[in-house]
PDB file of N, CA and C in Angstrom:
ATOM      1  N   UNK A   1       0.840  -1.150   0.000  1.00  0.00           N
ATOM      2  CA  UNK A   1       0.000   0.000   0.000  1.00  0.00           C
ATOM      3  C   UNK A   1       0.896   1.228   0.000  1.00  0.00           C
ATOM      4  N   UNK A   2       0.707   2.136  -0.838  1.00  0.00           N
ATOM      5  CA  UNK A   2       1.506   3.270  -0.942  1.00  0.00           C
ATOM      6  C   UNK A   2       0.461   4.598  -0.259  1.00  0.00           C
ATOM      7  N   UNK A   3       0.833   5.367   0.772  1.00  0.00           N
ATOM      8  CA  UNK A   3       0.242   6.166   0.595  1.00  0.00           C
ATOM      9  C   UNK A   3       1.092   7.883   0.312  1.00  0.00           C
ATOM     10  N   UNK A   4       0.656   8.720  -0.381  1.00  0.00           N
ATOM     11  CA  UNK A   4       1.046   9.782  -1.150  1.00  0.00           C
ATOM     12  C   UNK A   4       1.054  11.098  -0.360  1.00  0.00           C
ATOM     13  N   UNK A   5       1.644  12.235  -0.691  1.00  0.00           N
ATOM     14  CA  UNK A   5       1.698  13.467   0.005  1.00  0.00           C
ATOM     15  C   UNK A   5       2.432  13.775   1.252  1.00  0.00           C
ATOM     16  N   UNK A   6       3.034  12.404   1.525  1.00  0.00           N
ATOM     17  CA  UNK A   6       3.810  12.939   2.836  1.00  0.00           C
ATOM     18  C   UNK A   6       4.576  13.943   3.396  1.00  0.00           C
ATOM     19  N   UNK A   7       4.710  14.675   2.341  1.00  0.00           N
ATOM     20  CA  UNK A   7       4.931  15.723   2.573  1.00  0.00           C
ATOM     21  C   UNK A   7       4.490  17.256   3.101  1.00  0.00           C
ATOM     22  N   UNK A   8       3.383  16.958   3.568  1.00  0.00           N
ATOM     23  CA  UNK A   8       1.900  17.419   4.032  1.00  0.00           C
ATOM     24  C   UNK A   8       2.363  17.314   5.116  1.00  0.00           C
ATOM     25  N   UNK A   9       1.899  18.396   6.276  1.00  0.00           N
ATOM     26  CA  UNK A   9       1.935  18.456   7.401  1.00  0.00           C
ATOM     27  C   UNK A   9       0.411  17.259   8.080  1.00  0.00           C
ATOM     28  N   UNK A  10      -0.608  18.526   7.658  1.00  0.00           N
ATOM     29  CA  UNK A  10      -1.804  17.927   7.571  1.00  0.00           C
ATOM     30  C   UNK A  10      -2.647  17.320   6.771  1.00  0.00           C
ATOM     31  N   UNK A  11      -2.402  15.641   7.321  1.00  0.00           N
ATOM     32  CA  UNK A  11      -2.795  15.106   5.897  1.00  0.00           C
ATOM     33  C   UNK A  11      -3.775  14.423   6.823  1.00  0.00           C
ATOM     34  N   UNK A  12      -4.789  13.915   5.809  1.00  0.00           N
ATOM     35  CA  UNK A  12      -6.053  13.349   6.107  1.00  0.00           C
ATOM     36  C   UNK A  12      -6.057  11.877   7.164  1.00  0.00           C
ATOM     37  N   UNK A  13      -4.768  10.876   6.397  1.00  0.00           N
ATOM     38  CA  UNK A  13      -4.375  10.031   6.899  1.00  0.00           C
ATOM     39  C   UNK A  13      -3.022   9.717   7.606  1.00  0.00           C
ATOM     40  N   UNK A  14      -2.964   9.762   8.814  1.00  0.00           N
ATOM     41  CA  UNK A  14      -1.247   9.497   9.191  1.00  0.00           C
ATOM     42  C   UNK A  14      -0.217   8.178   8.920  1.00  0.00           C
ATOM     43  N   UNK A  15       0.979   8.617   9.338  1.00  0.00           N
ATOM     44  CA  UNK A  15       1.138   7.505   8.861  1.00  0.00           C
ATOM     45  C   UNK A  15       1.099   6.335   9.573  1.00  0.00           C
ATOM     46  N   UNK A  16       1.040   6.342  11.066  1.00  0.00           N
ATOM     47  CA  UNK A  16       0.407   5.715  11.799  1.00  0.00           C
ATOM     48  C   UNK A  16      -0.617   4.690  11.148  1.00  0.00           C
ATOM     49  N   UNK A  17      -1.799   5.575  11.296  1.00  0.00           N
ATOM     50  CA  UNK A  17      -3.096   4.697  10.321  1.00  0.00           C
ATOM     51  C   UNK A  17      -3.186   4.213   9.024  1.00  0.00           C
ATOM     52  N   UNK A  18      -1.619   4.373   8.267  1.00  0.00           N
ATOM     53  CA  UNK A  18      -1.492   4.005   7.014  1.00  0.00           C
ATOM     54  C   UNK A  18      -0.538   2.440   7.516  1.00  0.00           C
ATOM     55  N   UNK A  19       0.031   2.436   8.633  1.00  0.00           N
ATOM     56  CA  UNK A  19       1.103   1.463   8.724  1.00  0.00           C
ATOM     57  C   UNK A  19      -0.004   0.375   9.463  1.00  0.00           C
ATOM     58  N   UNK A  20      -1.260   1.079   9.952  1.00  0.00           N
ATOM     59  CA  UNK A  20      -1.506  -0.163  11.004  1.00  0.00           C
ATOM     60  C   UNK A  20      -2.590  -0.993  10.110  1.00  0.00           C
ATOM     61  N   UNK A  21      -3.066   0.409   8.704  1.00  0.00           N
ATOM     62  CA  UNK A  21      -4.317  -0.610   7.909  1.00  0.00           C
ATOM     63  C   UNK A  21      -3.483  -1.706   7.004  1.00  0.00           C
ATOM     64  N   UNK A  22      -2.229  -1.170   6.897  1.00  0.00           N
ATOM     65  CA  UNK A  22      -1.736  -2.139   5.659  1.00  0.00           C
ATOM     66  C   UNK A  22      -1.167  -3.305   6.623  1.00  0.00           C
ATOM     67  N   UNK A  23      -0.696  -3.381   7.687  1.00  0.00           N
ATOM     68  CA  UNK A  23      -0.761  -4.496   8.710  1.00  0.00           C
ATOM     69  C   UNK A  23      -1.687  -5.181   8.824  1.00  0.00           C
ATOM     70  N   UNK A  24      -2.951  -4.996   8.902  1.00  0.00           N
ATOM     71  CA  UNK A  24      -3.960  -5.521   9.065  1.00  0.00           C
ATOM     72  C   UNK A  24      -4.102  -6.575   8.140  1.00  0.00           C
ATOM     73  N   UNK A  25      -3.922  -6.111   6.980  1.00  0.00           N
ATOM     74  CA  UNK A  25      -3.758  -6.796   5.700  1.00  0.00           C
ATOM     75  C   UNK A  25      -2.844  -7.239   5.012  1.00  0.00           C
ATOM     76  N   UNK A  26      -1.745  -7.280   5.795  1.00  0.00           N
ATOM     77  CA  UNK A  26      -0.517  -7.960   5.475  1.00  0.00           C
ATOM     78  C   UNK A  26       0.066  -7.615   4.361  1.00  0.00           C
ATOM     79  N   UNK A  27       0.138  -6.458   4.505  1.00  0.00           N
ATOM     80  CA  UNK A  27       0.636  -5.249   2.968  1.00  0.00           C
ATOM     81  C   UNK A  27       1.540  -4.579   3.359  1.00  0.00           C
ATOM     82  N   UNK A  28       2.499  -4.578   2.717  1.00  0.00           N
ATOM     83  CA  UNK A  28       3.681  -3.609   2.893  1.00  0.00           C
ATOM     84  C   UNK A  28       3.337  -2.229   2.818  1.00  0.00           C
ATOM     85  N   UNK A  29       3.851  -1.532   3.323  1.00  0.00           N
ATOM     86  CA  UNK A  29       3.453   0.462   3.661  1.00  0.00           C
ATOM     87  C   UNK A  29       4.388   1.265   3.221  1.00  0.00           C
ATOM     88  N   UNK A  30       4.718   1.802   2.031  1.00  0.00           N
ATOM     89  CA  UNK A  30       5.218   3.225   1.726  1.00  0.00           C
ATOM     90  C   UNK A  30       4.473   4.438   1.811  1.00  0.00           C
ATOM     91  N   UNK A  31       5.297   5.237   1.981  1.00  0.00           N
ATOM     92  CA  UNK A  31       4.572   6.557   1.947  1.00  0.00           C
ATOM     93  C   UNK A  31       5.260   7.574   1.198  1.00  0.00           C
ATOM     94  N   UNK A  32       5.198   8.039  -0.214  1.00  0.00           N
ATOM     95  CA  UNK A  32       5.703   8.988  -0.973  1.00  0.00           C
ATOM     96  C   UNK A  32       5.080  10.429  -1.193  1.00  0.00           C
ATOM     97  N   UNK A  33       5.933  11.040  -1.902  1.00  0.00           N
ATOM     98  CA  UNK A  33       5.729  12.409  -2.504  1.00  0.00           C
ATOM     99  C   UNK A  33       6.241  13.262  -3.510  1.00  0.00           C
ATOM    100  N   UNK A  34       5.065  13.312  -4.479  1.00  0.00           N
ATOM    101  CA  UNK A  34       5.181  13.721  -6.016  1.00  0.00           C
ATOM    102  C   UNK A  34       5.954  14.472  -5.886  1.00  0.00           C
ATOM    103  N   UNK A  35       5.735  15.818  -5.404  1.00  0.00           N
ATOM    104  CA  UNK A  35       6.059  16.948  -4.925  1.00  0.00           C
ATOM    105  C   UNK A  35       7.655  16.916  -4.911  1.00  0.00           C
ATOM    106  N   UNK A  36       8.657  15.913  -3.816  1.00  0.00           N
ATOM    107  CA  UNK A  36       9.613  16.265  -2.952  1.00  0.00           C
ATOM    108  C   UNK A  36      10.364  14.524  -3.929  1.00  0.00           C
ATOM    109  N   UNK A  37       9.556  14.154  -4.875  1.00  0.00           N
ATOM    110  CA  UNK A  37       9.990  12.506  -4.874  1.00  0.00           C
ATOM    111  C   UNK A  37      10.373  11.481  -4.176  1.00  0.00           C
ATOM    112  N   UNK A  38       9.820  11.943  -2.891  1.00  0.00           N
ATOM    113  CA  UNK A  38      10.626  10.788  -2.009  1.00  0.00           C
ATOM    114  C   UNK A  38       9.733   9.622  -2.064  1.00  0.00           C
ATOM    115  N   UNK A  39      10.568   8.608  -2.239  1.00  0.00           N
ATOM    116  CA  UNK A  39      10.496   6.832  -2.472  1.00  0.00           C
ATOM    117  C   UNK A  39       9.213   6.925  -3.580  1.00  0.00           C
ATOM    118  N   UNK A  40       9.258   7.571  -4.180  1.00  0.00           N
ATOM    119  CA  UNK A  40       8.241   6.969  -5.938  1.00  0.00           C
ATOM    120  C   UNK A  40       9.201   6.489  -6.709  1.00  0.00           C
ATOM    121  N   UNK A  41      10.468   6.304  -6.923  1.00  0.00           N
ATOM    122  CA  UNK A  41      11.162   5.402  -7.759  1.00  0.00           C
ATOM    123  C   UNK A  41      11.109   3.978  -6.457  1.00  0.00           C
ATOM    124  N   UNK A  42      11.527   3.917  -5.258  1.00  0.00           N
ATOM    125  CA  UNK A  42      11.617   2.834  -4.130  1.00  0.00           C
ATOM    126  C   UNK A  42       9.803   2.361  -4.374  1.00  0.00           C
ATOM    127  N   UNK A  43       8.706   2.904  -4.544  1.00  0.00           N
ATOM    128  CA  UNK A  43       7.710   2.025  -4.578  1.00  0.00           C
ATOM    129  C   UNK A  43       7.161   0.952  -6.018  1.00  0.00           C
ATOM    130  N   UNK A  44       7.791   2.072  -7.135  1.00  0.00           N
ATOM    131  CA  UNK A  44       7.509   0.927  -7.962  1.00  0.00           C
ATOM    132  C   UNK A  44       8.676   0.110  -7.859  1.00  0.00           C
ATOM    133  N   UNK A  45      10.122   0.360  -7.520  1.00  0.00           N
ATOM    134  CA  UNK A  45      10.784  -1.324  -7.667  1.00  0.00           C
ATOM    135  C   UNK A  45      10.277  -1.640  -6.562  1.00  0.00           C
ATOM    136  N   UNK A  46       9.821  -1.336  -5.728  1.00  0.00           N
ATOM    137  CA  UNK A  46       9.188  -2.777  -4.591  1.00  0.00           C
ATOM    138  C   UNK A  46       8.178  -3.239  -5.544  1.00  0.00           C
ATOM    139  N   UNK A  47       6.913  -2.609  -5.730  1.00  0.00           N
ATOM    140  CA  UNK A  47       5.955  -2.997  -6.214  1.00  0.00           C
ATOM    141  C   UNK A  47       6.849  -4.276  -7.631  1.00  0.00           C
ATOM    142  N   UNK A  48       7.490  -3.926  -8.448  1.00  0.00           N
ATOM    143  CA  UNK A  48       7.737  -4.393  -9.436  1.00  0.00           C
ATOM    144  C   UNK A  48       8.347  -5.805  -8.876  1.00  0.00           C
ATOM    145  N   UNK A  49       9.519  -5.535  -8.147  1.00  0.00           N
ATOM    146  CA  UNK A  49       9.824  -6.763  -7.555  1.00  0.00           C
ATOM    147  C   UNK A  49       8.844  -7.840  -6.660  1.00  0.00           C
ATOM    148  N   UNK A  50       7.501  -7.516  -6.071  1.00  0.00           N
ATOM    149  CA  UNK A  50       6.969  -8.131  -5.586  1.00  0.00           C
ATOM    150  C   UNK A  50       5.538  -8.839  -6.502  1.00  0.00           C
ATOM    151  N   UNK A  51       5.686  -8.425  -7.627  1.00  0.00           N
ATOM    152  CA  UNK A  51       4.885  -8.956  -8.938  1.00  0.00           C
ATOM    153  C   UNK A  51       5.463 -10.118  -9.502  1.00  0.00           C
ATOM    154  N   UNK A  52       7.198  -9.821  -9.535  1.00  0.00           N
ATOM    155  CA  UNK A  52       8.207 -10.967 -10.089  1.00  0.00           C
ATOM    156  C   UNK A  52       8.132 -12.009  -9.174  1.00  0.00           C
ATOM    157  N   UNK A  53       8.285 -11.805  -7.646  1.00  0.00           N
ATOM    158  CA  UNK A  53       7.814 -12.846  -7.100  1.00  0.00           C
ATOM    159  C   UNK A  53       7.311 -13.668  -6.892  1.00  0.00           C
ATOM    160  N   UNK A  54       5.648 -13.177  -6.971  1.00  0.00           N
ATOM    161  CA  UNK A  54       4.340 -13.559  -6.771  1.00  0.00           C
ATOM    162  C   UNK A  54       4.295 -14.229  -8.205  1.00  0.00           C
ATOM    163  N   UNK A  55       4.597 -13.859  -9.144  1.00  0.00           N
ATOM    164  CA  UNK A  55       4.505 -14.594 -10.443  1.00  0.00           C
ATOM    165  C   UNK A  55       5.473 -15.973 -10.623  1.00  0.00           C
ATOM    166  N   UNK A  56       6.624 -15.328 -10.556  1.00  0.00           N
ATOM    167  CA  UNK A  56       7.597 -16.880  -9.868  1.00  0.00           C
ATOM    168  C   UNK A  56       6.711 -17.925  -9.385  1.00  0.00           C
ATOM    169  N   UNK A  57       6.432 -17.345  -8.050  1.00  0.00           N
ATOM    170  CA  UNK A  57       5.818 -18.568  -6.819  1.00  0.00           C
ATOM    171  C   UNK A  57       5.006 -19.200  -8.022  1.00  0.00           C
ATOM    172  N   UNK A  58       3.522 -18.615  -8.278  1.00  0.00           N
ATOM    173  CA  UNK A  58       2.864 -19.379  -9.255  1.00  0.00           C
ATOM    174  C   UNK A  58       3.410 -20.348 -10.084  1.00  0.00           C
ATOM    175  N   UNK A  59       4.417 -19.841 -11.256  1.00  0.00           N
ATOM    176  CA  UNK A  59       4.894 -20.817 -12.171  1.00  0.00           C
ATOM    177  C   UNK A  59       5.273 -21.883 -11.545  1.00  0.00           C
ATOM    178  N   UNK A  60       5.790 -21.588 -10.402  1.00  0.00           N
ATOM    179  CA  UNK A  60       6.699 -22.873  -9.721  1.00  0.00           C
ATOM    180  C   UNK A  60       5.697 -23.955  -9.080  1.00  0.00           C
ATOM    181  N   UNK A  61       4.438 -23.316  -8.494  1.00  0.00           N
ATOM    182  CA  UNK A  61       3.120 -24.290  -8.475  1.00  0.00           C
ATOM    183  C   UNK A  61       2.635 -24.784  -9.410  1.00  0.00           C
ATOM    184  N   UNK A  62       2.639 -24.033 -10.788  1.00  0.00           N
ATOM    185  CA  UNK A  62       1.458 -24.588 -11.587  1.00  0.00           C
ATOM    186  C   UNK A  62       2.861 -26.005 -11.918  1.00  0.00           C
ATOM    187  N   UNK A  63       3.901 -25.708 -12.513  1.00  0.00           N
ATOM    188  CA  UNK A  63       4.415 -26.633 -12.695  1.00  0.00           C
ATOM    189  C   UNK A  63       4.947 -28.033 -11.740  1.00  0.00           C
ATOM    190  N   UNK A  64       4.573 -28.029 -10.480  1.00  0.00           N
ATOM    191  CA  UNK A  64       4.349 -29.003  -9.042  1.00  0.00           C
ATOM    192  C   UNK A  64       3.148 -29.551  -9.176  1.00  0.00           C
ATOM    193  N   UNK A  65       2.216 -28.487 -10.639  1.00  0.00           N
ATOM    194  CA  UNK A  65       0.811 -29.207  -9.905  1.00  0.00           C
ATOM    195  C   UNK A  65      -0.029 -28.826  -9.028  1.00  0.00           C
ATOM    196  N   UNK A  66       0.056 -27.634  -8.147  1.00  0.00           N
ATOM    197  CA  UNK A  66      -0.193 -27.420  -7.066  1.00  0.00           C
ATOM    198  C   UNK A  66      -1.566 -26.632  -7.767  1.00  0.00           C
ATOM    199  N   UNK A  67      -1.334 -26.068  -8.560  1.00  0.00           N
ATOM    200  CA  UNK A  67      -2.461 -24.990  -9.711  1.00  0.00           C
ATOM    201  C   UNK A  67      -2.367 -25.822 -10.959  1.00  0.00           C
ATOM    202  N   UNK A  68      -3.923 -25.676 -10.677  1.00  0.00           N
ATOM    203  CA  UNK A  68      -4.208 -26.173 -12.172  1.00  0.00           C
ATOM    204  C   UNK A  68      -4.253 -24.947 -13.151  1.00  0.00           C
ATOM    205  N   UNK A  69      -4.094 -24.820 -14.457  1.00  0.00           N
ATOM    206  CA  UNK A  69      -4.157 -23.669 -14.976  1.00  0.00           C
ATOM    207  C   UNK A  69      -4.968 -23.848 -16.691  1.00  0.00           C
ATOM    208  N   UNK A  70      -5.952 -23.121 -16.755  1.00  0.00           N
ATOM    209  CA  UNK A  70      -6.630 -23.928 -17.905  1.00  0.00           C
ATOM    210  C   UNK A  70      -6.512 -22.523 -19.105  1.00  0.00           C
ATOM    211  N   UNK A  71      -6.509 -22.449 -20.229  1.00  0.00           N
ATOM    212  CA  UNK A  71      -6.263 -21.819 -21.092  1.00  0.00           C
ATOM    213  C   UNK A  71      -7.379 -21.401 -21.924  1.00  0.00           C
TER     214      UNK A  71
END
């Protein structure tokens, strides 16, 4: 979960309540800003790297068998 503007004094959501919803849900928590760029290049390679992953894992099931995969 990325959330944006941190650079905001007063922002709607803290980051507190940004770290504890994406916990909840077992989501990783950045917090960037267009503005100042901080970590918008660091969220898409996380994001990017955690697509390569998640896609990995799959192939490596469907080919175990574990997923069936129909076309």
């Amino acid at each position: 979960m990325i959330g944006n503007k941190c650079d905001l004094e007063n922002r709607k959501i803290s980051t507190e309540q940004g770290m504890e919803f994406a916990e909840t849900y077992s989501m990783k928590y950045l917090e960037t800003s267009a503005k100042t760029a901080l970590n918008v290049n660091e969220a898409f390679i996380t994001m990017t790297k955690d697509i390569i992953s998640l896609n990995s894992e799959k192939d490596k099931a469907i080919k175990k068998g574990k997923i069936k995969f129909n076309k």
